[in-house]
N, C-alpha and C. Protein backbone atom coordinates (compact mmCIF):
# COMPACT_ATOMS: atom_id res chain seq x y z
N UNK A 1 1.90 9.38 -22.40
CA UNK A 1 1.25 8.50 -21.45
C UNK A 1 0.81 7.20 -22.12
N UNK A 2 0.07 7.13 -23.40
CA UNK A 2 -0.12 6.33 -24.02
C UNK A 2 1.41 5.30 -24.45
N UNK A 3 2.12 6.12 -24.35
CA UNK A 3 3.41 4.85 -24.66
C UNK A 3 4.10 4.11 -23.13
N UNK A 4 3.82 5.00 -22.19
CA UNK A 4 3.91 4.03 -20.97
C UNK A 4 3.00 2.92 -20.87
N UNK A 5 1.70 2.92 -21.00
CA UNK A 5 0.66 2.00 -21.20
C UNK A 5 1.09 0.93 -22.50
N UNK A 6 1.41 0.86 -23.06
CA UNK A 6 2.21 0.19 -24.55
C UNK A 6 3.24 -0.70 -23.60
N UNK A 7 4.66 0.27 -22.93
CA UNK A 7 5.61 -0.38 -22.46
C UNK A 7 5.22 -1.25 -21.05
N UNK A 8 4.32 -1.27 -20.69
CA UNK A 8 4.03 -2.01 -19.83
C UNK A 8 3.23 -3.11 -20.03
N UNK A 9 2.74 -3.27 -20.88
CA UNK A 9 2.21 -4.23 -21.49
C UNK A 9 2.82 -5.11 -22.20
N UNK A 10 4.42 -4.20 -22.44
CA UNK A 10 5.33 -5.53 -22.89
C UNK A 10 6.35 -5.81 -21.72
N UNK A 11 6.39 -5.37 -20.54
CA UNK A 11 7.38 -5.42 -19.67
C UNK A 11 7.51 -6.91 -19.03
N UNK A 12 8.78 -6.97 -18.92
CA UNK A 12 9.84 -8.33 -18.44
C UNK A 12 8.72 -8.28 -17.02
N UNK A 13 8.62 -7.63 -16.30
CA UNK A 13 7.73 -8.41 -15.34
C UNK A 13 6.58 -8.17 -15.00
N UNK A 14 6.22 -9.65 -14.34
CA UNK A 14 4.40 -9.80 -14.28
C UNK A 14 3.76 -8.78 -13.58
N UNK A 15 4.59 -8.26 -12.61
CA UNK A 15 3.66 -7.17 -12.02
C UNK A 15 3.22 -5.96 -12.82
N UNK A 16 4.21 -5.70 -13.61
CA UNK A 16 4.54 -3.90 -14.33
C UNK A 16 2.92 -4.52 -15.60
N UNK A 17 3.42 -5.32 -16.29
CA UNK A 17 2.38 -6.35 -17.59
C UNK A 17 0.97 -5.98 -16.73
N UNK A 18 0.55 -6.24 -15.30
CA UNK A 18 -0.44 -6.88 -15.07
C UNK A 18 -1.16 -5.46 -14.66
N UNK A 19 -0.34 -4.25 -14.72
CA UNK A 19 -0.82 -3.20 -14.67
C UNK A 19 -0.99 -2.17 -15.91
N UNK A 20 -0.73 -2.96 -16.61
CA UNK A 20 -1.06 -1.60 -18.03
C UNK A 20 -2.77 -1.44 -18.84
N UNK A 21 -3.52 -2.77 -18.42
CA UNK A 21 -5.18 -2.37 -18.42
C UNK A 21 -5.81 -1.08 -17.34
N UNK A 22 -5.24 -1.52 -16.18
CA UNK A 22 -6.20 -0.70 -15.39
C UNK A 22 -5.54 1.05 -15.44
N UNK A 23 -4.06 1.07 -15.65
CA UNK A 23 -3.52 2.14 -16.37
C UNK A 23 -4.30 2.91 -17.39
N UNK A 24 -4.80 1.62 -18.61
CA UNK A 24 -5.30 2.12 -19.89
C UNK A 24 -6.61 2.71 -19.50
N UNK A 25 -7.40 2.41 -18.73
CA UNK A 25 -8.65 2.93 -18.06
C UNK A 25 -8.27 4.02 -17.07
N UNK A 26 -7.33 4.48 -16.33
CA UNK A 26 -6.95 5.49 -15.75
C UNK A 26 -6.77 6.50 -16.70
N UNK A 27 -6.00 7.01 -17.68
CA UNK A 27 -5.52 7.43 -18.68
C UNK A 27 -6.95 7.84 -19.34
N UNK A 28 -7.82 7.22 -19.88
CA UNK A 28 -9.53 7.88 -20.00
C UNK A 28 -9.80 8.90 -19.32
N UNK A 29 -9.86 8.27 -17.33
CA UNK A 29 -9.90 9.51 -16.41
C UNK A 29 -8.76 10.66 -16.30
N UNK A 30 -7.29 10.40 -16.64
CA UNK A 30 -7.14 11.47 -16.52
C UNK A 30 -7.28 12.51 -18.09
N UNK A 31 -7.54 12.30 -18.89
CA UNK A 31 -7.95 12.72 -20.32
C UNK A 31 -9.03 13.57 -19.88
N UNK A 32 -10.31 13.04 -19.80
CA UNK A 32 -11.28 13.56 -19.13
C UNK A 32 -11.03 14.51 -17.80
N UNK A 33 -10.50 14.29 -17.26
CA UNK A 33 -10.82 15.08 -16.13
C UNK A 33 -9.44 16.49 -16.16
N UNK A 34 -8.44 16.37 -17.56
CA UNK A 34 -7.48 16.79 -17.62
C UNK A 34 -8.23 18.24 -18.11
N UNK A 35 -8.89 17.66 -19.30
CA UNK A 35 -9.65 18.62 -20.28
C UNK A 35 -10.17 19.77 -19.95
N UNK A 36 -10.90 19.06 -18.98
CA UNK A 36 -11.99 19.89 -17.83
C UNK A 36 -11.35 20.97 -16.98
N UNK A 37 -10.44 20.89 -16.64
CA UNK A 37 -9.28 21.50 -15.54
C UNK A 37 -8.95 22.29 -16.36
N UNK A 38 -8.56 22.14 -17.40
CA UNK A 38 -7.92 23.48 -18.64
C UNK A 38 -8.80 24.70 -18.79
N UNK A 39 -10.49 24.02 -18.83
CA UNK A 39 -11.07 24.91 -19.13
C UNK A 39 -11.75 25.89 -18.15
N UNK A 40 -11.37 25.21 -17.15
CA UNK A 40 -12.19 25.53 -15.64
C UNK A 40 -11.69 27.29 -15.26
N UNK A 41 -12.28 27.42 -14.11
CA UNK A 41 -12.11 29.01 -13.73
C UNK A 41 -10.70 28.46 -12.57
N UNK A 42 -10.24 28.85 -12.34
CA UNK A 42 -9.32 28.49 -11.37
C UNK A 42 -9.63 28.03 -10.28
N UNK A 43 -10.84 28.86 -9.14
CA UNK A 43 -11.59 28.25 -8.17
C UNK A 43 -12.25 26.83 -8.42
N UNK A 44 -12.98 26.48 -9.35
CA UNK A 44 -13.16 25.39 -9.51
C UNK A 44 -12.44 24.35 -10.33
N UNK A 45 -11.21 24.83 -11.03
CA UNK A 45 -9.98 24.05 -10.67
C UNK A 45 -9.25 23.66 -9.45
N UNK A 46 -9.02 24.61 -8.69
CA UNK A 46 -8.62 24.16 -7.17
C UNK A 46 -9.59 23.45 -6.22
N UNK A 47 -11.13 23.50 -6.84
CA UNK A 47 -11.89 22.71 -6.02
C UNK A 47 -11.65 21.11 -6.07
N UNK A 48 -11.10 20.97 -7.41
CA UNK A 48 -11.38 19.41 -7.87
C UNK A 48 -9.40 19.10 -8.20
N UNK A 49 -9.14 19.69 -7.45
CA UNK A 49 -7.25 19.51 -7.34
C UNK A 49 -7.00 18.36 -6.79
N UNK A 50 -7.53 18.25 -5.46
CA UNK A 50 -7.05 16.58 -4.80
C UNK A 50 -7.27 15.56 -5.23
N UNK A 51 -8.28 15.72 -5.87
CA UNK A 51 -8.71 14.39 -6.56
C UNK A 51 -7.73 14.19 -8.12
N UNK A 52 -7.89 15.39 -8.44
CA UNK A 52 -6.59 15.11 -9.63
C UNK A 52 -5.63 14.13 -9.36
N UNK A 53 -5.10 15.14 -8.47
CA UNK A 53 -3.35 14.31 -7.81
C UNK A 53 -3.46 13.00 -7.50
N UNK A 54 -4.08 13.23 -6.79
CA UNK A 54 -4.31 11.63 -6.51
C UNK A 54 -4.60 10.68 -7.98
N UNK A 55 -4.87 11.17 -8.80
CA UNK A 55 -5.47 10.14 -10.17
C UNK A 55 -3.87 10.16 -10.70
N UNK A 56 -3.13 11.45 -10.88
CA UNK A 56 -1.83 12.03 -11.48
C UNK A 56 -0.73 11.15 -10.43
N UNK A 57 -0.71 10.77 -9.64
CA UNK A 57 -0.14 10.34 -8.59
C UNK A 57 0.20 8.50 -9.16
N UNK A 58 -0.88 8.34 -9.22
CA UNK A 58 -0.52 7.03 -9.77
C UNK A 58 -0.22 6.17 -10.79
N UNK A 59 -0.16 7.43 -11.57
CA UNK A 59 0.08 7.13 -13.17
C UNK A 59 1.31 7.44 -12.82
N UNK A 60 2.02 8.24 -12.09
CA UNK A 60 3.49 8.40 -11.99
C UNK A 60 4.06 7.35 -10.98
N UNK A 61 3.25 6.29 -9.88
CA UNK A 61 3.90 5.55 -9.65
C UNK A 61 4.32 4.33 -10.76
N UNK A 62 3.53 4.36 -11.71
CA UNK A 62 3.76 3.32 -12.95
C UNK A 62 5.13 3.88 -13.93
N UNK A 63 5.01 4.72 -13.79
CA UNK A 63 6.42 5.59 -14.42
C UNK A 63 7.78 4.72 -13.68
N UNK A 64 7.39 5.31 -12.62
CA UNK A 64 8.81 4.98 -11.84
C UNK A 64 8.91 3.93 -11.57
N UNK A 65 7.89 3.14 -12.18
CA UNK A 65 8.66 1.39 -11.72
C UNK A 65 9.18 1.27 -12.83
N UNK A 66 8.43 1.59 -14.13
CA UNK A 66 9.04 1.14 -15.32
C UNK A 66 10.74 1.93 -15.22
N UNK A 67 11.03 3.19 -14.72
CA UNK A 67 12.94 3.60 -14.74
C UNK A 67 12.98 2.57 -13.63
N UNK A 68 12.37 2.16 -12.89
CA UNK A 68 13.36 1.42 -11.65
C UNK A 68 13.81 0.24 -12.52
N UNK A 69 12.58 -1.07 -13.47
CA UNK A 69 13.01 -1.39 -14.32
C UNK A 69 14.45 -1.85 -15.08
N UNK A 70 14.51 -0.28 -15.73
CA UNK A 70 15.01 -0.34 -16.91
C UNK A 70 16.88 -0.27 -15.95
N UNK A 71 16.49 0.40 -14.64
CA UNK A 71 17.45 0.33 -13.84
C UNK A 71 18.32 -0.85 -13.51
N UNK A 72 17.39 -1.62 -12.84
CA UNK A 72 17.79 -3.15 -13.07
C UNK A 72 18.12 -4.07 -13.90
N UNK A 73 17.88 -3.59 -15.19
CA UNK A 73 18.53 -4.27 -16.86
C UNK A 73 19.47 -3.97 -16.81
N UNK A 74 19.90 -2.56 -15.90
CA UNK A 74 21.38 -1.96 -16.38
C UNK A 74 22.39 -2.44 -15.47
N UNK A 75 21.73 -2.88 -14.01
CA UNK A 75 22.34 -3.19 -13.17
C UNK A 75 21.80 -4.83 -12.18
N UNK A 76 22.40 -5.33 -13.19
CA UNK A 76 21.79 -6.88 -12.71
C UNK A 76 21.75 -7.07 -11.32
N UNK A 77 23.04 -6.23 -10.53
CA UNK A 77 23.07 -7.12 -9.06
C UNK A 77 22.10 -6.53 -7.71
N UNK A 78 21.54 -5.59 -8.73
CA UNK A 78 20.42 -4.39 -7.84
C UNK A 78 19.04 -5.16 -8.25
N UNK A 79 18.24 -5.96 -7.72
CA UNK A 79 17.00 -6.46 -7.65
C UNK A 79 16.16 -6.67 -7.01
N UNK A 80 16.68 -5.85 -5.73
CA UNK A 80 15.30 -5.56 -4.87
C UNK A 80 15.00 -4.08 -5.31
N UNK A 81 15.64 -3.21 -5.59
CA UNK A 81 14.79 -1.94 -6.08
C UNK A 81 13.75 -2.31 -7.21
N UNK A 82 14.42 -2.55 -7.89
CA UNK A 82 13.20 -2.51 -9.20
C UNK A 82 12.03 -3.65 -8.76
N UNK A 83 11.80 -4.56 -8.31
CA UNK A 83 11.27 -5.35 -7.89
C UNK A 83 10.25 -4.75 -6.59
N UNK A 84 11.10 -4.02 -5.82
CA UNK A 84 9.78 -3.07 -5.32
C UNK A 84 8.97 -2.37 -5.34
N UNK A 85 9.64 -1.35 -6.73
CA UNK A 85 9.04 -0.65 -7.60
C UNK A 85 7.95 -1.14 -7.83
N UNK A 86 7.87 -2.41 -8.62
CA UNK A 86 6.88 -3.01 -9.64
C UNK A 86 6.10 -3.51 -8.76
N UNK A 87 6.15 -3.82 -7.45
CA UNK A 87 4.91 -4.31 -6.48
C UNK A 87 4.54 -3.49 -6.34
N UNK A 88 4.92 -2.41 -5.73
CA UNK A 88 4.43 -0.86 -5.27
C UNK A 88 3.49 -0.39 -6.04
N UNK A 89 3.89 -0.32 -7.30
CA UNK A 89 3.00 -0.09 -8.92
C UNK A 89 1.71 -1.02 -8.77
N UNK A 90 1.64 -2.25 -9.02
CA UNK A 90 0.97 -3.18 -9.04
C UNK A 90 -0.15 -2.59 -8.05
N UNK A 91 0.40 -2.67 -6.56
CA UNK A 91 -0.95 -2.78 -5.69
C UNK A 91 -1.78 -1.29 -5.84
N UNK A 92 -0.61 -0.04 -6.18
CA UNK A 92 -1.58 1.05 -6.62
C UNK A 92 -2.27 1.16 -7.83
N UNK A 93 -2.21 0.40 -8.50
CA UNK A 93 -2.90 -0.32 -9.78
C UNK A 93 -4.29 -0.66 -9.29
N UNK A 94 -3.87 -1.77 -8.40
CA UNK A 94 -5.14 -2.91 -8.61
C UNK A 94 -5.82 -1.70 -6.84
N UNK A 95 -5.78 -1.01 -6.21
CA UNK A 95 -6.30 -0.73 -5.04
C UNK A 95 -6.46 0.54 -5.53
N UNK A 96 -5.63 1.36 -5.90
CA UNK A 96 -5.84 2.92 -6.01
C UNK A 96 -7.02 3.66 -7.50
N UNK A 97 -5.95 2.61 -8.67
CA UNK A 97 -6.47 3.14 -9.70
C UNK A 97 -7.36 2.41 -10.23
N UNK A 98 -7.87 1.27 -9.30
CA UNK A 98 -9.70 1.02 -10.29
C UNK A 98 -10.25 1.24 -9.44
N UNK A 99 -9.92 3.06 -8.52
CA UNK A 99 -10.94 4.05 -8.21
C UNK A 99 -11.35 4.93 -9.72
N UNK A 100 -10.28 5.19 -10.68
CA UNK A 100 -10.08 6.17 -11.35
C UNK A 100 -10.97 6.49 -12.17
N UNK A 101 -11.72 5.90 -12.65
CA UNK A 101 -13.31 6.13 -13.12
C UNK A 101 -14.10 6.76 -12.55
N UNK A 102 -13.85 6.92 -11.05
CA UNK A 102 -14.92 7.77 -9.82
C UNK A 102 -14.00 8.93 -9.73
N UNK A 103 -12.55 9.29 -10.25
CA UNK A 103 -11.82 10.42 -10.05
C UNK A 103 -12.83 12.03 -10.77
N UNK A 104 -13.26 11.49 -12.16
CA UNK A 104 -13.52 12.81 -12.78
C UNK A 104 -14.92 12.98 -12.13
N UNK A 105 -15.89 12.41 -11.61
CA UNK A 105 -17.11 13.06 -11.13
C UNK A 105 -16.66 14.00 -10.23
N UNK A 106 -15.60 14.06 -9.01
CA UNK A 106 -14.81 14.41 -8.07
C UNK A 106 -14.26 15.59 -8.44
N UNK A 107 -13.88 15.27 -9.27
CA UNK A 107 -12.59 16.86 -10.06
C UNK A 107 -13.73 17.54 -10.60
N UNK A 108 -14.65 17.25 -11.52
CA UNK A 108 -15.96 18.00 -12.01
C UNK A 108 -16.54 18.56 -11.30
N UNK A 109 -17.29 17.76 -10.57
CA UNK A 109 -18.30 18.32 -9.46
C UNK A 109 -17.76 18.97 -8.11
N UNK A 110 -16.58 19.55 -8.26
CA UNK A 110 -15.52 20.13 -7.28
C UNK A 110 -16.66 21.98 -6.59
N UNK A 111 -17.45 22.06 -7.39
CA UNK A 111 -18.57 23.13 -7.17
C UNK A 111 -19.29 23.30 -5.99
N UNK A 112 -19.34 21.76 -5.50
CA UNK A 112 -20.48 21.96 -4.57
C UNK A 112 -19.03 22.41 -2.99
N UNK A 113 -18.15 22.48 -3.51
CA UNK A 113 -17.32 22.82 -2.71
C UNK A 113 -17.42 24.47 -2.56
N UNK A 114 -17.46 24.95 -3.78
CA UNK A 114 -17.52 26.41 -4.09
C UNK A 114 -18.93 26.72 -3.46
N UNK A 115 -19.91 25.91 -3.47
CA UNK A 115 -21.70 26.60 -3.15
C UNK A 115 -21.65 26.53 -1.35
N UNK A 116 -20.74 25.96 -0.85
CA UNK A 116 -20.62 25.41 0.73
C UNK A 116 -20.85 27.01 1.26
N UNK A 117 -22.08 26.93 2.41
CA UNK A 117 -22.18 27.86 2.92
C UNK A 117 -22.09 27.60 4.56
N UNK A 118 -21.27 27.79 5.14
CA UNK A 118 -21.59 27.23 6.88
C UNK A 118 -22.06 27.76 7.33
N UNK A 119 -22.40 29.34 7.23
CA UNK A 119 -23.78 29.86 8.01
C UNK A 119 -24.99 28.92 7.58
N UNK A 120 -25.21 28.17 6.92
CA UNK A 120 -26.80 27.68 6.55
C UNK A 120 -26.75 26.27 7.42
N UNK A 121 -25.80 26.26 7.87
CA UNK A 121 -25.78 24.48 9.08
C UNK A 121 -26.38 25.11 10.52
């Protein structure tokens, strides 16, 4: 993961480049919140699952722009794929993943899901 964050920071375009900070700060959250999940009981691994994916989700849309990319180096006359890619990336960058700091309280504190009692409403 750390070398996707590297290659995007050297990438041919401004969008893929302009996403490898808020990546590098995603990558903290999912570290953190990865750790936690390993050690967890399973129930409160599955409590704090959606919020994972969703953090895991967008680190893999940065993936796939960088092959869409490397796609388009290979195939010059194809440049709206990769080019959509890298917007696509971009806006889940700048909209999705500078949530990703608020992901691990979410995946952690996945408990108060487990304490939910609906007889007490």
């Amino acid at each position: 993961m750390r070398g996707t964050v590297a290659t995007l920071g050297q990438a041919r375009s401004t969008d893929l480049a302009a996403i490898a900070r808020p990546l590098q700060d995603g990558l903290m959250a999912l570290e953190t919140a990865t750790s936690f999940l390993v050690e967890a009981e399973a129930a409160q691994a599955a409590a704090g699952s959606v919020p994972y994916l969703q953090l895991l989700g967008t680190w893999l849309t940065a993936r796939l722009a960088l092959a869409a990319e490397r796609r388009g180096a290979e195939s010059p006359n194809d440049t709206k794929f990769p080019l959509r890619q890298a917007c696509e990336a971009r806006f889940y960058a700048e909209h999705f993943l500078a949530l990703a700091l608020g992901f691990p309280p979410d995946i952690i504190g996945g408990s108060t899901v487990l304490d939910f009692d609906p007889d007490q409403l």
